[in-house]
Protein backbone atom coordinates (compact mmCIF):
# COMPACT_ATOMS: atom_id res chain seq x y z
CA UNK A 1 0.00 0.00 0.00
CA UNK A 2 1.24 3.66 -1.23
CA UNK A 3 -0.36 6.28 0.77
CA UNK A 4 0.58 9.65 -1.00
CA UNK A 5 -1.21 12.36 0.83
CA UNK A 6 -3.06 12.65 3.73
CA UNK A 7 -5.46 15.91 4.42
CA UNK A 8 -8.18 16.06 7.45
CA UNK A 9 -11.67 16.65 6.53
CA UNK A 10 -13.89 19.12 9.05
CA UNK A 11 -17.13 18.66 9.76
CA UNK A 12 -18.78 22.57 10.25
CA UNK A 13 -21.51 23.53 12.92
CA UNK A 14 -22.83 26.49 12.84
CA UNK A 15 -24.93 27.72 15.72
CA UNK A 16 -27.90 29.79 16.26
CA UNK A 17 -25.30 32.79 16.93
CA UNK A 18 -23.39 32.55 13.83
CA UNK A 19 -20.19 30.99 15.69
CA UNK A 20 -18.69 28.06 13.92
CA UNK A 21 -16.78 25.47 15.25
CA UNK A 22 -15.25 22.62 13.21
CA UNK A 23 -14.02 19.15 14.53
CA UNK A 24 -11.63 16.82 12.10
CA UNK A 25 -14.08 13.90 11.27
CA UNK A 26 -11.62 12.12 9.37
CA UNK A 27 -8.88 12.26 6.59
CA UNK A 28 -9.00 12.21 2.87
CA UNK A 29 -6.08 9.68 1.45
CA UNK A 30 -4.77 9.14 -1.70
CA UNK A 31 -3.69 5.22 -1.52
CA UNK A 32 -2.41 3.78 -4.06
CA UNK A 33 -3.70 6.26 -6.68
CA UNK A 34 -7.26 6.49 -5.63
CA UNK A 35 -9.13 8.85 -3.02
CA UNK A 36 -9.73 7.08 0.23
CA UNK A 37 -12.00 8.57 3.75
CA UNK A 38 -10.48 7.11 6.38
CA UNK A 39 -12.05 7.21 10.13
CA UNK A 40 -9.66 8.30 13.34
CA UNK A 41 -9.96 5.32 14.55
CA UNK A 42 -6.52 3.58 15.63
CA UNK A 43 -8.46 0.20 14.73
CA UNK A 44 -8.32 1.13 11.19
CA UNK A 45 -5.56 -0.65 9.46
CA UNK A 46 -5.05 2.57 7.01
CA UNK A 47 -5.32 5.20 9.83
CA UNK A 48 -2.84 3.77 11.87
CA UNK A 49 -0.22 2.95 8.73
CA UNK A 50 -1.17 7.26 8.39
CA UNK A 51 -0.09 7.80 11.88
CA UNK A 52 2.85 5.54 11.46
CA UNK A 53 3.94 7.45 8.48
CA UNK A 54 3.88 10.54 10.19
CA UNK A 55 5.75 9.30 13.23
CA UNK A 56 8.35 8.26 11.06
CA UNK A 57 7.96 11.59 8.96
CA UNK A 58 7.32 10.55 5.90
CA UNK A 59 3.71 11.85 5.71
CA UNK A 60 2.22 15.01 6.87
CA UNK A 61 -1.39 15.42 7.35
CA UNK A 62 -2.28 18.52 5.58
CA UNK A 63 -5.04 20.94 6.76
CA UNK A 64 -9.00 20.80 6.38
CA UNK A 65 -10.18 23.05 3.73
CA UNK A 66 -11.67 26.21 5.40
């Protein structure tokens, strides 16, 4: 498995008052050429190979979109 980019995806709430606050829900990955949502969940075999990756830095996790 080639995992060749990593980037969180945000989930956006937006209250009665306007205020928004945003919680990472997950991260978009390209493996092995095709676009992957993987859970944060440390179960999940392609999460944790992720988290080893950038451990080992030789992944970063880019930023949610705003």
């Amino acid at each position: 498995m080639k995992i060749e980019s990593a980037k969180y995806l945000q989930s956006k709430v937006v209250d009665e008052n306007v205020s928004t606050s945003t919680d990472n829900i997950g991260i978009i990955a390209t493996i092995d050429g095709k676009s992957w949502t993987v859970p944060l969940d440390p179960a999940n075999s392609d999460y944790a190979e992720i988290m080893r990756l950038v451990d080992a830095g030789e992944l970063t996790i880019e930023p949610a979109d705003e």
